[in-house]
C-alpha atoms as a PDB file:
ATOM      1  CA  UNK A   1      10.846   7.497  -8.481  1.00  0.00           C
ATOM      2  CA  UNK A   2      12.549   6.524 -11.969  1.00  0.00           C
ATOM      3  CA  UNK A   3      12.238   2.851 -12.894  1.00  0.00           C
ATOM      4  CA  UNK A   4      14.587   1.066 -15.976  1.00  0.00           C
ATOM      5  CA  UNK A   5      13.662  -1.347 -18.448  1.00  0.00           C
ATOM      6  CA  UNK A   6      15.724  -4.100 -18.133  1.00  0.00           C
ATOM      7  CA  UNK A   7      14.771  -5.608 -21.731  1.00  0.00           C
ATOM      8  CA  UNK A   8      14.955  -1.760 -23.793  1.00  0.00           C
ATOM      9  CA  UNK A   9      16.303   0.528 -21.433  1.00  0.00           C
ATOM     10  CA  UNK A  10      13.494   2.783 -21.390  1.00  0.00           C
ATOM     11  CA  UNK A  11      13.696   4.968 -18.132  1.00  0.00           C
ATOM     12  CA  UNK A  12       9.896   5.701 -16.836  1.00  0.00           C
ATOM     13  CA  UNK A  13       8.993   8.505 -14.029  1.00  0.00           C
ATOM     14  CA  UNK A  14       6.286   6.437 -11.244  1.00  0.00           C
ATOM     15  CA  UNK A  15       4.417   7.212  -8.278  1.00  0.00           C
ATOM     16  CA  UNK A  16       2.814   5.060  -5.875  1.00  0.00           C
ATOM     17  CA  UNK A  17      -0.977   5.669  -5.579  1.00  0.00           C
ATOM     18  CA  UNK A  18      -2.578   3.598  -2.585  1.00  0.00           C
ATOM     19  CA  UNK A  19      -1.906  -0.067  -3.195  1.00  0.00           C
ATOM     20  CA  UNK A  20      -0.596   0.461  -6.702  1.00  0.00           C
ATOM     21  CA  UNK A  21       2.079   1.470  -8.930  1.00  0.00           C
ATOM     22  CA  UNK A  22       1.676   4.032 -11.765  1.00  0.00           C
ATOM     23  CA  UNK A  23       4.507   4.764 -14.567  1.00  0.00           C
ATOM     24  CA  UNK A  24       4.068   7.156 -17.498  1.00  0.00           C
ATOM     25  CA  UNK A  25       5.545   6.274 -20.998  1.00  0.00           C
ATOM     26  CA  UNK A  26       5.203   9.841 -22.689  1.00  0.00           C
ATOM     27  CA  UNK A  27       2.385  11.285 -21.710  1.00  0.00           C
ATOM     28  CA  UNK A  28       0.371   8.047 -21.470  1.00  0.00           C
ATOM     29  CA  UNK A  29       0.104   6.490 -17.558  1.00  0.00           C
ATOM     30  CA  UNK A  30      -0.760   3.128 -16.640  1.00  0.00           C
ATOM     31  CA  UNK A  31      -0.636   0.628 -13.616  1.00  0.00           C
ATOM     32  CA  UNK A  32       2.077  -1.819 -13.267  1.00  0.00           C
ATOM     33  CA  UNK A  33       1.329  -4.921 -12.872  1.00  0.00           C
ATOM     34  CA  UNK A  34       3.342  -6.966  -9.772  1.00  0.00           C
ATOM     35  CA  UNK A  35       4.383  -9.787 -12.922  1.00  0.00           C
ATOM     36  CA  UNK A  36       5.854  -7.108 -14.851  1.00  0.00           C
ATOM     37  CA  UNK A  37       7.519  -5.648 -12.734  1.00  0.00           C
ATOM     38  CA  UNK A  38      10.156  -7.974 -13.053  1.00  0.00           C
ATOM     39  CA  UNK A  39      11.307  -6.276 -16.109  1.00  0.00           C
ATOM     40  CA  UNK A  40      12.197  -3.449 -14.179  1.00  0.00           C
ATOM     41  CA  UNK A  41      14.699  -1.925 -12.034  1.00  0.00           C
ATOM     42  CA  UNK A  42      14.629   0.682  -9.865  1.00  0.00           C
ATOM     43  CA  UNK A  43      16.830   3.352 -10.570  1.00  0.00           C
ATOM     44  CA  UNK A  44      15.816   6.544  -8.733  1.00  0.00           C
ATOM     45  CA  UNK A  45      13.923   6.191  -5.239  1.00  0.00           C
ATOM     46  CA  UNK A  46      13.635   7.218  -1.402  1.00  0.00           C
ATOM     47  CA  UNK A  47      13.495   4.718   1.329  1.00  0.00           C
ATOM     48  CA  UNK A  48       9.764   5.406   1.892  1.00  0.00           C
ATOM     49  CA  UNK A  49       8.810   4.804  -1.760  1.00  0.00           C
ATOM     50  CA  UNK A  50      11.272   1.414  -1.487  1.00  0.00           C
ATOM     51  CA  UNK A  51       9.062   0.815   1.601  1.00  0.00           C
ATOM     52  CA  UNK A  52       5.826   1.084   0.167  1.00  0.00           C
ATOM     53  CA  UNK A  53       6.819  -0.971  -2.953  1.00  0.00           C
ATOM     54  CA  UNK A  54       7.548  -3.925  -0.351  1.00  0.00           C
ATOM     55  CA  UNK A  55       4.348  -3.216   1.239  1.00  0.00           C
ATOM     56  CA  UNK A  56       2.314  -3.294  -1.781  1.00  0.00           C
ATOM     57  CA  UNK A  57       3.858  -6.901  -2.514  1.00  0.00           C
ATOM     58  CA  UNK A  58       6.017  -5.503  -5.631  1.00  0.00           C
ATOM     59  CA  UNK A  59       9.445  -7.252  -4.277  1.00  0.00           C
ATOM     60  CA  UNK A  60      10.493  -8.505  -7.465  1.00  0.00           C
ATOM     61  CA  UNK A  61      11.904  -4.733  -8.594  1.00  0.00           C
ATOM     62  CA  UNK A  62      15.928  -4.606  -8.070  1.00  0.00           C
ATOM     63  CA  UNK A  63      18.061  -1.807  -7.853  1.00  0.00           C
ATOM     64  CA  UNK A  64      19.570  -0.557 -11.098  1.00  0.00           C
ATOM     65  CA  UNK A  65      23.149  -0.611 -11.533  1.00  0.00           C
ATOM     66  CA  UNK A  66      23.471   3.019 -11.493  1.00  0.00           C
ATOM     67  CA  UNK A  67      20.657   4.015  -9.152  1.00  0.00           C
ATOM     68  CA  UNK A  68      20.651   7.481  -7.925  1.00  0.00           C
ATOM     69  CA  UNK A  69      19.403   7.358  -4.585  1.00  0.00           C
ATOM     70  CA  UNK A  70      16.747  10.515  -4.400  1.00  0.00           C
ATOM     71  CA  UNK A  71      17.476  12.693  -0.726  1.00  0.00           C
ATOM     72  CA  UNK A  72      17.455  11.232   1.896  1.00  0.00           C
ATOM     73  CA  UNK A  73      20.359   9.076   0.628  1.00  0.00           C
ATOM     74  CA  UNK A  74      19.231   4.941   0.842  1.00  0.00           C
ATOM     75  CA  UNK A  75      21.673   1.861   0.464  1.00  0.00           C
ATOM     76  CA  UNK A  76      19.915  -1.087  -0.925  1.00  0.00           C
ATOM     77  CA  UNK A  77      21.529  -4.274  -1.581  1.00  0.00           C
ATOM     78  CA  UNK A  78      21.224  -6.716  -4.718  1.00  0.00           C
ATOM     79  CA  UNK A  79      21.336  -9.949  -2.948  1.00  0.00           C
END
């Protein structure tokens, strides 16, 4: 999954790990908290990633302008 910086545009690779969420700025990995997630949008993701980011109570990501759904293809809404 590829997650945006809303504030700097930064574009950071993540993985879910069992109830958490882990991006990578360089080579440098930390957890993401569910507050700062906010400043994020999602921007490259399958439906069960999307699915386990709901379950794990991160709900406050929204899908990137230009998201690039990753196979199989997934059609979020912004509402």
């Amino acid at each position: 999954m590829k997650l945006r910086c809303r504030l700097d545009g930064l574009v950071l690779p993540a993985r879910l790990e069992p109830g958490r969420l882990i991006a990578w700025d360089g080579e440098e990995s930390f957890e993401m908290g569910r507050k700062e997630a906010k400043f994020y949008e999602i921007i490259e993701a399958t439906r069960s990633e999307w699915q386990e980011l709901v379950r794990y109570n991160y709900r406050i990501f929204r899908w990137g302008f230009y998201l690039n759904p990753s196979k199989p293809a997934i059609y979020p809404t912004n509402s």
